[in-house]
N, C-alpha and C. Protein backbone atom coordinates (compact mmCIF):
# COMPACT_ATOMS: atom_id res chain seq x y z
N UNK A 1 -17.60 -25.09 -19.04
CA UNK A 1 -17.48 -23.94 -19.93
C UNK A 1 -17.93 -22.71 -19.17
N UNK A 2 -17.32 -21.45 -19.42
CA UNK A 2 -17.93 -20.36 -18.86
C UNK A 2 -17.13 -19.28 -19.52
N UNK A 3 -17.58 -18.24 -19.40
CA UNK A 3 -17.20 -16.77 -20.26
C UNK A 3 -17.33 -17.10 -21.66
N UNK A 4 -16.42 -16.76 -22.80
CA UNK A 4 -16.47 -17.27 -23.91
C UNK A 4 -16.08 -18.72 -23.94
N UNK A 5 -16.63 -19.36 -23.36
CA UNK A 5 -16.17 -20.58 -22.68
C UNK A 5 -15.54 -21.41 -24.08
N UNK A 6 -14.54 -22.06 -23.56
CA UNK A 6 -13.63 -23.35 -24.43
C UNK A 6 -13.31 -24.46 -23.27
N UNK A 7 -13.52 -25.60 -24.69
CA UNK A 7 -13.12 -26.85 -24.12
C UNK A 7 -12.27 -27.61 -25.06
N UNK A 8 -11.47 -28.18 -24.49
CA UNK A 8 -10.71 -29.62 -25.73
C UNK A 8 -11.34 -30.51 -25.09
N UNK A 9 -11.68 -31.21 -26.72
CA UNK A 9 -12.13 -32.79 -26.31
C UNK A 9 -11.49 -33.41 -26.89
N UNK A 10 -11.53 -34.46 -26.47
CA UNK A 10 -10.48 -35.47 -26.73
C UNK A 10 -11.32 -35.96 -28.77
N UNK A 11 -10.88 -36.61 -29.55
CA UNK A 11 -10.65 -37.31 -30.77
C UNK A 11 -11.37 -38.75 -30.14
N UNK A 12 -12.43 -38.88 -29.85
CA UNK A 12 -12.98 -40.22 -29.27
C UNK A 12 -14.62 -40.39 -29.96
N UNK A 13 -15.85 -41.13 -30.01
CA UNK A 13 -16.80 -41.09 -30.61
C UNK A 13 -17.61 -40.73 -29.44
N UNK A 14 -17.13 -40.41 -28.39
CA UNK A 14 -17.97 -39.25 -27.19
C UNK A 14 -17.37 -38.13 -27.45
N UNK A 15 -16.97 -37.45 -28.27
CA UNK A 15 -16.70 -36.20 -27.82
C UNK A 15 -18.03 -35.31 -28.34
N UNK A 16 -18.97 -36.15 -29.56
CA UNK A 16 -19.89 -35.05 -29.41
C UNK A 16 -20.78 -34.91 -28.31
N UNK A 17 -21.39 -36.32 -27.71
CA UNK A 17 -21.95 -36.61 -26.35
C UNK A 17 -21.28 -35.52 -25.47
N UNK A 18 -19.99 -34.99 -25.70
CA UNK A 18 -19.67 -34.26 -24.19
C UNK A 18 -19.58 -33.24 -24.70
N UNK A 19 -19.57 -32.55 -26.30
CA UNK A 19 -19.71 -31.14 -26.37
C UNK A 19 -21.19 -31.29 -26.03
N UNK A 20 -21.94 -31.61 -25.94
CA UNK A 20 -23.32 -31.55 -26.11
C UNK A 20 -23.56 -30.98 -24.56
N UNK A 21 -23.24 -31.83 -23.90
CA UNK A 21 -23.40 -31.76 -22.24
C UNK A 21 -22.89 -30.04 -21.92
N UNK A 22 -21.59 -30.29 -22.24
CA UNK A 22 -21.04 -29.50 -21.90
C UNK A 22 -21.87 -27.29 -22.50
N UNK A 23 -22.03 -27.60 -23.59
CA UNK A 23 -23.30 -26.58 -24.36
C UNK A 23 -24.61 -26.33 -23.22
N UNK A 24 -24.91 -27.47 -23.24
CA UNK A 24 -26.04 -27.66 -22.29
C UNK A 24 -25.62 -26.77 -21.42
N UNK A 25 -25.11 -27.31 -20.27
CA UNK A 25 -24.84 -26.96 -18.87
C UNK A 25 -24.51 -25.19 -19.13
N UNK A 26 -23.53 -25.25 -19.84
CA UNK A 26 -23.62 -23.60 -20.04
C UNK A 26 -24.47 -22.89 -20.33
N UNK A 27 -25.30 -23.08 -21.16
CA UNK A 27 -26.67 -22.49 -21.09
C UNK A 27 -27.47 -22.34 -20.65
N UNK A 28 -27.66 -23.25 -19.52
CA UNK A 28 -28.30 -23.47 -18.57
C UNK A 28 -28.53 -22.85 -17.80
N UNK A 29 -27.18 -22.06 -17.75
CA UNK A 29 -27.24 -20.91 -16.20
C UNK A 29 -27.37 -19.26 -17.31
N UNK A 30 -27.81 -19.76 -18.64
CA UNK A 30 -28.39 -18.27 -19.00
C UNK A 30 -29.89 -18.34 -19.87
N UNK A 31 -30.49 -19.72 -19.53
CA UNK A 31 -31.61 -20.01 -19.74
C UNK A 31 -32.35 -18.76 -19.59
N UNK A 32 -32.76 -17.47 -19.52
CA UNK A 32 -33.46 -16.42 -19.52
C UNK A 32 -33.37 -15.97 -20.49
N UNK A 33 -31.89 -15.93 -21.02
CA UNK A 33 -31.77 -15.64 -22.56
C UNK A 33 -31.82 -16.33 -23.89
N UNK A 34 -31.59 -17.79 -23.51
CA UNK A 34 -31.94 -18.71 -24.21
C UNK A 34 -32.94 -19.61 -24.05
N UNK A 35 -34.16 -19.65 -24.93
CA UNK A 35 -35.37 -20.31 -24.97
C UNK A 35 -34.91 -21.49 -25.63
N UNK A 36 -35.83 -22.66 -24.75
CA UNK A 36 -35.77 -23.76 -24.75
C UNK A 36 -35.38 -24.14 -26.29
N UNK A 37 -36.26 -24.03 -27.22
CA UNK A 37 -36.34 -24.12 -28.46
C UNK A 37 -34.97 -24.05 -29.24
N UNK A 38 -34.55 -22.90 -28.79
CA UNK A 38 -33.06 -22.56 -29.38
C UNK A 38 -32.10 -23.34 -28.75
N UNK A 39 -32.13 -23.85 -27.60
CA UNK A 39 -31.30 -24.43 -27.13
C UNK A 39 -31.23 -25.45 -27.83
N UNK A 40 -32.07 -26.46 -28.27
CA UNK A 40 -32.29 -27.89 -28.75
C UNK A 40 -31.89 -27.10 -30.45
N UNK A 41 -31.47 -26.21 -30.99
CA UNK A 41 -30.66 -25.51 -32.40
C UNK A 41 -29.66 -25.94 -32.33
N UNK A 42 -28.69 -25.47 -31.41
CA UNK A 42 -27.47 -25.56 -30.69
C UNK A 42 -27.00 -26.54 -30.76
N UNK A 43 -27.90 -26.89 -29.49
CA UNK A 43 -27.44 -28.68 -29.62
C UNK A 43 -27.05 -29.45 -30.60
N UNK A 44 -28.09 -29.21 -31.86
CA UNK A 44 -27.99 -30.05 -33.09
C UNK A 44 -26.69 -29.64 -33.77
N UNK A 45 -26.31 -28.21 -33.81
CA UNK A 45 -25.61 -27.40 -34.20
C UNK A 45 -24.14 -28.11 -33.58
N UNK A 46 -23.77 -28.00 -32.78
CA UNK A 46 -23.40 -28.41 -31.59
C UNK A 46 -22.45 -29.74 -32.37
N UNK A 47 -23.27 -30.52 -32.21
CA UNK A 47 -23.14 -31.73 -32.36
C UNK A 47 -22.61 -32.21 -34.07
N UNK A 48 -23.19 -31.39 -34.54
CA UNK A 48 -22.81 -31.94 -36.34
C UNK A 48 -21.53 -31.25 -36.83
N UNK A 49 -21.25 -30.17 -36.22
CA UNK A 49 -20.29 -29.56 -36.23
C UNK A 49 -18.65 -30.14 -35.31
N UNK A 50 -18.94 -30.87 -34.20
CA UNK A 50 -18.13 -31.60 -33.62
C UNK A 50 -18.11 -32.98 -34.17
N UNK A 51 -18.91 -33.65 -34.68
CA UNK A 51 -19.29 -35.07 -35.68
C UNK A 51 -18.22 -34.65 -36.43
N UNK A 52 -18.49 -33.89 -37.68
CA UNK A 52 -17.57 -33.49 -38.56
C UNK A 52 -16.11 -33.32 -38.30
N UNK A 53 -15.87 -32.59 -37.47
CA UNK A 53 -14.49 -32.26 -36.71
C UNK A 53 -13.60 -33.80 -36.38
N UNK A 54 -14.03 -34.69 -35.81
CA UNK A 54 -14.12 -35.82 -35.18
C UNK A 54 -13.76 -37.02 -36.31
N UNK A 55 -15.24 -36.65 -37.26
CA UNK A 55 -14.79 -37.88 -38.35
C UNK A 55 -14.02 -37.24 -39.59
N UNK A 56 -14.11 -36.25 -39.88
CA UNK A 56 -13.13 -35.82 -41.27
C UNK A 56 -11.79 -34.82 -40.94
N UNK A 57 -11.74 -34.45 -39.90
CA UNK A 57 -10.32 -32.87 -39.68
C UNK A 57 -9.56 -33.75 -38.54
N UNK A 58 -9.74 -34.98 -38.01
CA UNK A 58 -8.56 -35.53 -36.87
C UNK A 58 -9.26 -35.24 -35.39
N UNK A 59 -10.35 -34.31 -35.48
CA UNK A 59 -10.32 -34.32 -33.89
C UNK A 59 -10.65 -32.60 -34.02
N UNK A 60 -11.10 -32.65 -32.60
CA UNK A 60 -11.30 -31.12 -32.08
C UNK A 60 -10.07 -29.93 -31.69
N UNK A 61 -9.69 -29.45 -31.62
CA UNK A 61 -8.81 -28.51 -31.06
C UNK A 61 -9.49 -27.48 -29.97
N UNK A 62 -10.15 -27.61 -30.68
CA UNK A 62 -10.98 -26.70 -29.32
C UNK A 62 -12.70 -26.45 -30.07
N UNK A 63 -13.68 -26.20 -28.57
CA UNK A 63 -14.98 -25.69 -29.17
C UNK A 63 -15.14 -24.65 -27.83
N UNK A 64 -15.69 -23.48 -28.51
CA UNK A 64 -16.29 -22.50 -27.61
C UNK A 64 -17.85 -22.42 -28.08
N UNK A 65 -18.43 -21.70 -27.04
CA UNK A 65 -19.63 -21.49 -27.16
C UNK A 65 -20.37 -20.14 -26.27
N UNK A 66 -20.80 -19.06 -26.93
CA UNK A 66 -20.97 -17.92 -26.31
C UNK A 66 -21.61 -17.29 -26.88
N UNK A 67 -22.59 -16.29 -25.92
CA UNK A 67 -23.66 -15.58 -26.53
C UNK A 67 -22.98 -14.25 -26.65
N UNK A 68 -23.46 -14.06 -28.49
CA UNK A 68 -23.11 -12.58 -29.10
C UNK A 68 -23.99 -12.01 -29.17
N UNK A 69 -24.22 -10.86 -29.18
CA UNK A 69 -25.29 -10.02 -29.78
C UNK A 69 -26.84 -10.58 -29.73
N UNK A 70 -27.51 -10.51 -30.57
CA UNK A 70 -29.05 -11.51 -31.10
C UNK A 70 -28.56 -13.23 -31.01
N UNK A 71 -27.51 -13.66 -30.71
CA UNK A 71 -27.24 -15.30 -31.42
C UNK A 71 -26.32 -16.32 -30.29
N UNK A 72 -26.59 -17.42 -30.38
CA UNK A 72 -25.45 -18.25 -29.98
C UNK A 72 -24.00 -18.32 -30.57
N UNK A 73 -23.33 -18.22 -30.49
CA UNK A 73 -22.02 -18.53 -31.19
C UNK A 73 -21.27 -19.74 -30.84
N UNK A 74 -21.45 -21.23 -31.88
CA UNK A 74 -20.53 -22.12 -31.49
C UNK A 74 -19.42 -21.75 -32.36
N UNK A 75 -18.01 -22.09 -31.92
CA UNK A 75 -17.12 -22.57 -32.64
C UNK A 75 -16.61 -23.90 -32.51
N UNK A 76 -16.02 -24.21 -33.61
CA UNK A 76 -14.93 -25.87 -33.34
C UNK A 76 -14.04 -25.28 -34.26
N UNK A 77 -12.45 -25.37 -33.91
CA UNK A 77 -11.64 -25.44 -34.68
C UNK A 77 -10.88 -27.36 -34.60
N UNK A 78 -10.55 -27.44 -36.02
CA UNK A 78 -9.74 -28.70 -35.78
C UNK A 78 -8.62 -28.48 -36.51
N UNK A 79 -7.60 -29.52 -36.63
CA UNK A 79 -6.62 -29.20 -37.31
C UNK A 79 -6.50 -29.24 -38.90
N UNK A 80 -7.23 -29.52 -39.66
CA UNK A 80 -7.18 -29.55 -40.96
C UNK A 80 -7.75 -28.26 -41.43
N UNK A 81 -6.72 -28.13 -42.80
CA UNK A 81 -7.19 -26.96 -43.42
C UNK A 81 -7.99 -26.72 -44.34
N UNK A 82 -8.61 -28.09 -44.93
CA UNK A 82 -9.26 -28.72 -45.82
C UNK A 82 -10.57 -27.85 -45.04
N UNK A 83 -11.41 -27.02 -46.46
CA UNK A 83 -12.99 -26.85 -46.19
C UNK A 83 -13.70 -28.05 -46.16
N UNK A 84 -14.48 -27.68 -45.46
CA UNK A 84 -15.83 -29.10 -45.64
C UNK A 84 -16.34 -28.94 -46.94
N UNK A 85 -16.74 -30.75 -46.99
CA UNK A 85 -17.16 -30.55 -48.40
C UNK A 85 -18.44 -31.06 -48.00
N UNK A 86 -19.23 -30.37 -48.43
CA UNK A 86 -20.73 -30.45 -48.80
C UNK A 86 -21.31 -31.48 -50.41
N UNK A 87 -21.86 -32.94 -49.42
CA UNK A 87 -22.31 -33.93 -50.11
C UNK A 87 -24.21 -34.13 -50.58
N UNK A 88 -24.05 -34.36 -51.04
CA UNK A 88 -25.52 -35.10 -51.27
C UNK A 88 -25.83 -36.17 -50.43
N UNK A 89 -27.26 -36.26 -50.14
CA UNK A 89 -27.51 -37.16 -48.95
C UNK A 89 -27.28 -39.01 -50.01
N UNK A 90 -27.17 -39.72 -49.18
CA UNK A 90 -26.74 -40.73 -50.14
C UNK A 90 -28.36 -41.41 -50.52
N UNK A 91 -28.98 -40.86 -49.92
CA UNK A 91 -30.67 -41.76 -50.42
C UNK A 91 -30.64 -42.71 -49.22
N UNK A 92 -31.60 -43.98 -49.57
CA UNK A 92 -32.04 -45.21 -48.45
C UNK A 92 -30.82 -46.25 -48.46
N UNK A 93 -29.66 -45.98 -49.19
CA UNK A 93 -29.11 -47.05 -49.55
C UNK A 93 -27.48 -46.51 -48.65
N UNK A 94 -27.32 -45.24 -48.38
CA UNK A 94 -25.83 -44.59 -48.15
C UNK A 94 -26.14 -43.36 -47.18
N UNK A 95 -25.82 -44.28 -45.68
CA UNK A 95 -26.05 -42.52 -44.77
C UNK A 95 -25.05 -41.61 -44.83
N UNK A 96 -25.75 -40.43 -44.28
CA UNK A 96 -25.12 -39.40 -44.21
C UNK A 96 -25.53 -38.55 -45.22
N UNK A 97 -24.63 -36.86 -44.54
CA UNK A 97 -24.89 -36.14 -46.33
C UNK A 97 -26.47 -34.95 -45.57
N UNK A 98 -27.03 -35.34 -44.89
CA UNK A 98 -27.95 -34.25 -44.02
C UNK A 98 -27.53 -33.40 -42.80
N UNK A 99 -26.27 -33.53 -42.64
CA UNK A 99 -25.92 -32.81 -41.00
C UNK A 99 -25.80 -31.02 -41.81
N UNK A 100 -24.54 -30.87 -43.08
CA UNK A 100 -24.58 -29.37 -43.19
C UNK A 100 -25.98 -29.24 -43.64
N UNK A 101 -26.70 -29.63 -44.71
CA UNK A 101 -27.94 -28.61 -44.76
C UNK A 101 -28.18 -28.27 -43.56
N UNK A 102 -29.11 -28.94 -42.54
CA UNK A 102 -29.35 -28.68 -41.64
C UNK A 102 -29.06 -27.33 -40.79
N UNK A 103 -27.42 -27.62 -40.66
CA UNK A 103 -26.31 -26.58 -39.72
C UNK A 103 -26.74 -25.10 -40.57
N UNK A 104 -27.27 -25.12 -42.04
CA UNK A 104 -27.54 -24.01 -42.40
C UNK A 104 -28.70 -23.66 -42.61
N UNK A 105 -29.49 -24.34 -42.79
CA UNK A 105 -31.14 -23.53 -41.74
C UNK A 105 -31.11 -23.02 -40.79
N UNK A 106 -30.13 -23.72 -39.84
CA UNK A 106 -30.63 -23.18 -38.32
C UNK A 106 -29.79 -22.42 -38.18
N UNK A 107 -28.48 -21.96 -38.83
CA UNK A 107 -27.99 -21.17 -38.34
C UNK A 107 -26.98 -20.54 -39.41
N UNK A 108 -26.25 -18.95 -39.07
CA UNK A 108 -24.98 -18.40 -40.11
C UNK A 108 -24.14 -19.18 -40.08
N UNK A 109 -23.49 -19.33 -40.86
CA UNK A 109 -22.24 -20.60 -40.67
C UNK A 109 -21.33 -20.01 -41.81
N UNK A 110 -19.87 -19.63 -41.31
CA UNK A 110 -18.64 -19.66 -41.84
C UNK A 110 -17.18 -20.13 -41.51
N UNK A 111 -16.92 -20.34 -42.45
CA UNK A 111 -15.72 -21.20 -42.15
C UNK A 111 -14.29 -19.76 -42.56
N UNK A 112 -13.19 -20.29 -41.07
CA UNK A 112 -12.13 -19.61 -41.39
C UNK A 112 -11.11 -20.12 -41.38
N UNK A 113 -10.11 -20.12 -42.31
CA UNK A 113 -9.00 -20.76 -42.59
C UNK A 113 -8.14 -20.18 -41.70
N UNK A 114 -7.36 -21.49 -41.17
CA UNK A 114 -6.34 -21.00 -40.09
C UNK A 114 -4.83 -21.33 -40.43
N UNK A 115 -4.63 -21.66 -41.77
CA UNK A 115 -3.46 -21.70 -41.97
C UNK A 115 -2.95 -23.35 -41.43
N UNK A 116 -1.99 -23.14 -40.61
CA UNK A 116 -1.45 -24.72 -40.21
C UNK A 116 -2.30 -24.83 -39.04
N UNK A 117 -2.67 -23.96 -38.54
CA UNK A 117 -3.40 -24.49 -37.44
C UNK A 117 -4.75 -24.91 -37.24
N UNK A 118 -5.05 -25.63 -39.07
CA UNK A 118 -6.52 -26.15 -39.12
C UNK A 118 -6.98 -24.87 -39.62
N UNK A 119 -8.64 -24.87 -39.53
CA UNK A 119 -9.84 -24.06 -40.03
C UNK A 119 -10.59 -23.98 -38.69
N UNK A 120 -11.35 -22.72 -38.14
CA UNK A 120 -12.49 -22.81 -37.14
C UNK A 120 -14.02 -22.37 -38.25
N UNK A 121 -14.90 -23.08 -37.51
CA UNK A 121 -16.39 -23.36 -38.17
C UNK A 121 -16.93 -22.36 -37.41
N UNK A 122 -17.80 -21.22 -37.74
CA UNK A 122 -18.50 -20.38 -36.67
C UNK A 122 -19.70 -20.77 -37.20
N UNK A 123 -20.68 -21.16 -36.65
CA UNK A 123 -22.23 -20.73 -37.10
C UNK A 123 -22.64 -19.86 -35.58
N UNK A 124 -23.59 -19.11 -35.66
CA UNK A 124 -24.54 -18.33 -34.59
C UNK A 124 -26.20 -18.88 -35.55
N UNK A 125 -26.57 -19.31 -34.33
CA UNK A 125 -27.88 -19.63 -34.07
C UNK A 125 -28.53 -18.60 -33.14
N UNK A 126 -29.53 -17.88 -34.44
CA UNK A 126 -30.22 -16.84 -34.06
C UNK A 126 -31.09 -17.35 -32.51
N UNK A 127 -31.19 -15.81 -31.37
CA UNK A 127 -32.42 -16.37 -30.54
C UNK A 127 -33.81 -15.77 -30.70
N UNK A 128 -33.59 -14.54 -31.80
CA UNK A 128 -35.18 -14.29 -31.71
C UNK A 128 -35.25 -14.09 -32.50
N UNK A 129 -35.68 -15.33 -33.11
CA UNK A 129 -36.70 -15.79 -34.25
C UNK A 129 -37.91 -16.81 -33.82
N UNK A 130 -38.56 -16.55 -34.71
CA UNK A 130 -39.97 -17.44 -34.45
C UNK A 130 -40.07 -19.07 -34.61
């Protein structure tokens, strides 16, 4: 990844393992601006957001990742136009159901409809906050 960097990943149960890497490594070389802390946001960010993509929209179409202003900016677009639907955690008995809360503590998160060409997910994960 680099500049407003994008990647396709493949529709496989590594693709969040390799957006992850791939987040990483890019940040890596702007680690001055991104504190450790925030990085491991991202990541999570990162990752639940490509989970989702992966198990409910068919797959990734693409994820970028780039610093705006005050924030990280991930995107994932996939091909479905379907919003996410936001579940209840299932309790001790039914996982899942904790990845969006989460994605919205740590970070802005909106969704944009793309017509046939799927929906892209933006959240920015603030860097200076406490």
């Amino acid at each position: 990844m680099r500049g407003d960097d994008t990647a396709g990943l493949d529709a496989r149960p590594a693709g969040a393992a390799e957006a992850r890497d791939l987040t990483a490594a890019y940040l890596a070389e702007r680690a001055d601006r991104v504190p450790g802390r925030v990085l491991d946001d991202v990541l999570l960010v990162v990752s639940e957001l490509v989970t989702n993509a992966l198990r409910h929209a068919g797959g990734v179409k693409r994820l970028s990742v780039a610093l705006r202003g005050g924030g990280v900016e991930v995107a994932v677009q996939d091909g479905s136009g379907d919003r996410p639907v936001i579940r209840r955690h299932g309790g001790d008995w039914l996982p899942g159901g904790y990845g969006w809360p989460m994605v919205s503590r740590l970070a802005e998160v909106a969704v944009v409809p793309l017509g046939a060409e799927g929906k892209l997910v933006r959240a920015i994960v603030p860097v200076g906050r406490d």
